[in-house]
N, C-alpha and C. Protein backbone atom coordinates (compact mmCIF):
# COMPACT_ATOMS: atom_id res chain seq x y z
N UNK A 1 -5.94 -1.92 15.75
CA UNK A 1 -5.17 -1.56 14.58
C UNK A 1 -4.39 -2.78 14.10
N UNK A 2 -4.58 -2.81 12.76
CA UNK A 2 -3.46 -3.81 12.04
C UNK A 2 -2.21 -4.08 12.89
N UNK A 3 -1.52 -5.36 12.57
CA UNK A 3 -0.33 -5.77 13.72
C UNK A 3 0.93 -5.80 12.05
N UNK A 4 0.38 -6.42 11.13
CA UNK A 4 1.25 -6.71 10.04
C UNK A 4 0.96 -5.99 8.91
N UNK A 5 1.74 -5.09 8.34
CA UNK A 5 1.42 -4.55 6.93
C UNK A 5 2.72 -4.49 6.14
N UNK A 6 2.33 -5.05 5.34
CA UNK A 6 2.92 -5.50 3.79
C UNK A 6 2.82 -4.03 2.76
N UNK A 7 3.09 -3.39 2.52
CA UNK A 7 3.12 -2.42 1.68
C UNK A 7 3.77 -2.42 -0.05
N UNK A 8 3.58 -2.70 -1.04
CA UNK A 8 3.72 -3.18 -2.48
C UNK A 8 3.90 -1.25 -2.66
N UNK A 9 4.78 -0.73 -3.26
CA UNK A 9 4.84 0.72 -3.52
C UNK A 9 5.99 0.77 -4.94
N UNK A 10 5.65 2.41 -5.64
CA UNK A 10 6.83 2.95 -6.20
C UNK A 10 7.12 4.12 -6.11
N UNK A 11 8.17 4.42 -6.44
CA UNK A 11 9.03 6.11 -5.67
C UNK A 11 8.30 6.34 -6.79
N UNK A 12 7.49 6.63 -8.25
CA UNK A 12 6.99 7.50 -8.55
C UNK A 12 5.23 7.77 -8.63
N UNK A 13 4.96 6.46 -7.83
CA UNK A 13 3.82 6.66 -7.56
C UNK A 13 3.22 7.49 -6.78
N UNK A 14 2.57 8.65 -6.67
CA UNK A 14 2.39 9.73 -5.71
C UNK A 14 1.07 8.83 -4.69
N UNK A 15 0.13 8.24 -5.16
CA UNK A 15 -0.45 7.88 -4.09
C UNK A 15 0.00 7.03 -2.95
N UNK A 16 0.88 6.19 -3.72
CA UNK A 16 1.97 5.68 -2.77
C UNK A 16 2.69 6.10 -1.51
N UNK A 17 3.26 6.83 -1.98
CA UNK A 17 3.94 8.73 -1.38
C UNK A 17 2.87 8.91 -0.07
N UNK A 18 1.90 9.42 -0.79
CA UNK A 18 1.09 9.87 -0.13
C UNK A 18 0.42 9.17 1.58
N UNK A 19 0.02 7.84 1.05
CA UNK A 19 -0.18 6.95 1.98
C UNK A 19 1.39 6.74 2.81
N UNK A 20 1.95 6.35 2.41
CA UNK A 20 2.99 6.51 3.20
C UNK A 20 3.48 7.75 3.68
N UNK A 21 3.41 8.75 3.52
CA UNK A 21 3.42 9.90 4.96
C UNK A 21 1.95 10.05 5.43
N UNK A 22 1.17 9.53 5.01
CA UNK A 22 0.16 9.37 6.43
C UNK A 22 0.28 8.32 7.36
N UNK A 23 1.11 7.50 6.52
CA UNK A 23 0.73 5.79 7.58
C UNK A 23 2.26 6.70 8.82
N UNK A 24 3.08 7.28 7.79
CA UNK A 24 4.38 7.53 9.10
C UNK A 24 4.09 8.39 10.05
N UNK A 25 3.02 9.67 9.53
CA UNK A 25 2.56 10.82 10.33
C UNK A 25 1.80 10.11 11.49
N UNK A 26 0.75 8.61 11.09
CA UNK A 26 0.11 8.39 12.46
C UNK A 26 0.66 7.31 13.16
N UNK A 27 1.96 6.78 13.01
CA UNK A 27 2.86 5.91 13.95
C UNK A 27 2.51 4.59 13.21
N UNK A 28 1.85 4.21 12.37
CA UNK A 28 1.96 3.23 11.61
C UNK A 28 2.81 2.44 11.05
N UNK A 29 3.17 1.02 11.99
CA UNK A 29 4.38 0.79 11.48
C UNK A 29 4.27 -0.34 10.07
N UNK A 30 4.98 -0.62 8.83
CA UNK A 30 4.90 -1.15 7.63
C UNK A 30 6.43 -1.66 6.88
N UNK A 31 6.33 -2.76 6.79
CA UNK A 31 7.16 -3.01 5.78
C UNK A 31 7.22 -2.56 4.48
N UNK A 32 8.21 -1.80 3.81
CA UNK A 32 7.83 -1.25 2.11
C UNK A 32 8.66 -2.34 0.92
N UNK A 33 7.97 -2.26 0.32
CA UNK A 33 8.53 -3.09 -0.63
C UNK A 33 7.94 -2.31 -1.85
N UNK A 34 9.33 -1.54 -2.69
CA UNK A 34 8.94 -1.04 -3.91
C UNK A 34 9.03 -1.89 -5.41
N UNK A 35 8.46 -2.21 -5.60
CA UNK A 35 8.06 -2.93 -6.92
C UNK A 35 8.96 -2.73 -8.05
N UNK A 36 9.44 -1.11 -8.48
CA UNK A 36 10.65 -0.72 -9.49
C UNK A 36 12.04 -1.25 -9.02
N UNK A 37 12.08 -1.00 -7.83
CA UNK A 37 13.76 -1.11 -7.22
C UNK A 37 13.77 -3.24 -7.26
N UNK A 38 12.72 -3.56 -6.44
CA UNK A 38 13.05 -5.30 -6.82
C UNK A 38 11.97 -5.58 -7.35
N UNK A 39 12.09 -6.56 -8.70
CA UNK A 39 11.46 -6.21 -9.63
C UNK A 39 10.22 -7.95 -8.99
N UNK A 40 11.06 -8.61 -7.95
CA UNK A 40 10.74 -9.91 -7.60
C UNK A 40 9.46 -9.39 -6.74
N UNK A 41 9.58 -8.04 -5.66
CA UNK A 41 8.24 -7.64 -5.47
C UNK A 41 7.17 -7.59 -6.53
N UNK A 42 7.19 -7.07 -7.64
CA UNK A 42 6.39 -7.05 -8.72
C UNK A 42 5.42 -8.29 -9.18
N UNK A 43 6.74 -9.22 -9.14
CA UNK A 43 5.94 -10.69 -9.72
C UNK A 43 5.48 -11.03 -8.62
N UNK A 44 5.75 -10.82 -7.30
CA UNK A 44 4.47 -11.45 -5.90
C UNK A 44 3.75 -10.75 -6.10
N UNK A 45 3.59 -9.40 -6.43
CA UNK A 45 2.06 -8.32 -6.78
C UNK A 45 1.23 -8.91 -7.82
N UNK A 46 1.95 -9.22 -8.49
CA UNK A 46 0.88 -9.70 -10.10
C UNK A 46 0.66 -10.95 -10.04
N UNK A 47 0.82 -11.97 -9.19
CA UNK A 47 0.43 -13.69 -9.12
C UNK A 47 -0.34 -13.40 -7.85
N UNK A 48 -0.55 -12.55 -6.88
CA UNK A 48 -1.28 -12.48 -5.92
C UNK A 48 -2.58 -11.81 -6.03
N UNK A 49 -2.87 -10.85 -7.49
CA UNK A 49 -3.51 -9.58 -7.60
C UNK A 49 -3.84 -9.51 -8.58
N UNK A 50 -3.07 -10.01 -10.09
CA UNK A 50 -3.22 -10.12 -11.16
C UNK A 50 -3.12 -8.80 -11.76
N UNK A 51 -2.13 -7.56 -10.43
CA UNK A 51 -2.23 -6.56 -11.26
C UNK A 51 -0.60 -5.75 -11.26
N UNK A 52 -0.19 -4.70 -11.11
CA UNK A 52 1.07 -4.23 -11.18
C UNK A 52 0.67 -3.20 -10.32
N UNK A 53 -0.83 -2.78 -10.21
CA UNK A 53 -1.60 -1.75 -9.86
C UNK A 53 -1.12 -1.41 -7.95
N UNK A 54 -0.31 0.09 -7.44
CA UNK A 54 0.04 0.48 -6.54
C UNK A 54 -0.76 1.55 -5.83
N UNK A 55 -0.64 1.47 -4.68
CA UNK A 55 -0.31 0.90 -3.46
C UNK A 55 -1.23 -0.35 -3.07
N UNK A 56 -0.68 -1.28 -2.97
CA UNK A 56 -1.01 -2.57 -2.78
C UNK A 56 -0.77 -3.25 -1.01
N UNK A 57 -1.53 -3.36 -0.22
CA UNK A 57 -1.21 -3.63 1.26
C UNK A 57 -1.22 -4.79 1.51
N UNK A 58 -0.65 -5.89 2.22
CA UNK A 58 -1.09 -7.49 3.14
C UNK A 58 -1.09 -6.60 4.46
N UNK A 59 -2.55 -6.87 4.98
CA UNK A 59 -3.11 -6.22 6.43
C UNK A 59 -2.71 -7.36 7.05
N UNK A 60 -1.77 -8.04 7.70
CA UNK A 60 -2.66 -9.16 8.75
C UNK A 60 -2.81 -9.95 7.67
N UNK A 61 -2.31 -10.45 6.55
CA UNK A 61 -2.07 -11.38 5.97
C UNK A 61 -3.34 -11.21 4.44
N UNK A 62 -4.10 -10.10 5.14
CA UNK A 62 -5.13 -10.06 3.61
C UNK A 62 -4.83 -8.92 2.68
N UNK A 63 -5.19 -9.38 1.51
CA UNK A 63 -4.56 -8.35 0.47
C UNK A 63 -5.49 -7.05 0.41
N UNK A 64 -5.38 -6.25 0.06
CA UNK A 64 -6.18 -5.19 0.22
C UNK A 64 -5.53 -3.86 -1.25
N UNK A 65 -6.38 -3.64 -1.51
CA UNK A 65 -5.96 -2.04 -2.36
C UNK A 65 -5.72 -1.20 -1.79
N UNK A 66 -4.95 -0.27 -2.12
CA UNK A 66 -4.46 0.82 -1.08
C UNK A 66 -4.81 1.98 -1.83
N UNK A 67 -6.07 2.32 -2.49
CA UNK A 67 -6.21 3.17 -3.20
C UNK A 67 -7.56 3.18 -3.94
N UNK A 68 -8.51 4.17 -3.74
CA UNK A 68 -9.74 4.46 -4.78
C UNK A 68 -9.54 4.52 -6.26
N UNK A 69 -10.21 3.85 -7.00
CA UNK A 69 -9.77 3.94 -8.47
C UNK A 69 -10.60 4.83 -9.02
N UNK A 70 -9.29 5.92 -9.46
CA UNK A 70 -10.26 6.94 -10.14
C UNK A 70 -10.47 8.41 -9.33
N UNK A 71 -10.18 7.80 -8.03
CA UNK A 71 -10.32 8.96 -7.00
C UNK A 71 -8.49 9.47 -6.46
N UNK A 72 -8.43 10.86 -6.05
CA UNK A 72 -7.56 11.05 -5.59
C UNK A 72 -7.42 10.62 -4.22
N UNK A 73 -5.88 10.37 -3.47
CA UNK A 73 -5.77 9.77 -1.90
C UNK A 73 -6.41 10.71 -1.01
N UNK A 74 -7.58 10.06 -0.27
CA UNK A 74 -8.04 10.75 0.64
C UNK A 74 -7.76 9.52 2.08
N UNK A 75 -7.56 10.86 2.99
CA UNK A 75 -7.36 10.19 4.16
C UNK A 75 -8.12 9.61 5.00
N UNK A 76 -9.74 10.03 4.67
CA UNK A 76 -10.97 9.06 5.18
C UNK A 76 -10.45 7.98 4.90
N UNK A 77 -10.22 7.70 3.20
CA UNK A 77 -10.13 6.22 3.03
C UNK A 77 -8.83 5.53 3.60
N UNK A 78 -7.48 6.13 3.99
CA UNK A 78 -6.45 5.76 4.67
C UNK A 78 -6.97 5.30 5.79
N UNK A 79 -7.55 5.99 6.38
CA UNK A 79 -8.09 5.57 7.93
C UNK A 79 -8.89 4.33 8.06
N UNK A 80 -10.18 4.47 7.11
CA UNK A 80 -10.95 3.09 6.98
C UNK A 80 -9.83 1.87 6.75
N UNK A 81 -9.12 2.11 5.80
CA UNK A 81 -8.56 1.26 4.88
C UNK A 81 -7.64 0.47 6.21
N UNK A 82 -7.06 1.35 7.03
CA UNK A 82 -5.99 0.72 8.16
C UNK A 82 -6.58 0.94 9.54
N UNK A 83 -7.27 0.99 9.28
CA UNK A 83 -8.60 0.62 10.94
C UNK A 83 -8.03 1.93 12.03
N UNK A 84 -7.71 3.10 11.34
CA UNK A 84 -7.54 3.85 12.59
C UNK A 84 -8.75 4.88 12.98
């Protein structure tokens, strides 16, 4: 399992939400960094990503999407997504 996770989030993003009570439900530990509240998270999201686009992860130092586009949060893809 991942050792470092970076988490890019916003309190009204529900997939956000979402992933984050699964990552807490399976002992997953994560740094959060919400993007609305410091807006300086934002500009490391969009020079790293080129997007604003949430839930945004650094696994272990690689950037990753935290989210199917287009699809609702499913927890298959939580699991793939964080190697559990």
């Amino acid at each position: 399992m991942a050792k470092n996770i970076i988490m890019y989030s916003a309190k009204l993003c529900g997939d956000c939400q979402l992933l984050k009570a699964f990552m807490d439900a399976n002992g997953v530990t994560y740094e959060s960094r919400d993007i609305r509240e410091n807006p300086e998270y934002g500009q490391e999201l969009e020079a790293k990503t080129g997007k604003l686009g949430v839930p945004y992860l650094i696994i272990d130092g690689e950037w990753k999407r935290g989210y199917e586009v287009g699809k609702p949060f499913s927890e298959d893809f939580a699991r793939e997504l964080l190697g559990l």
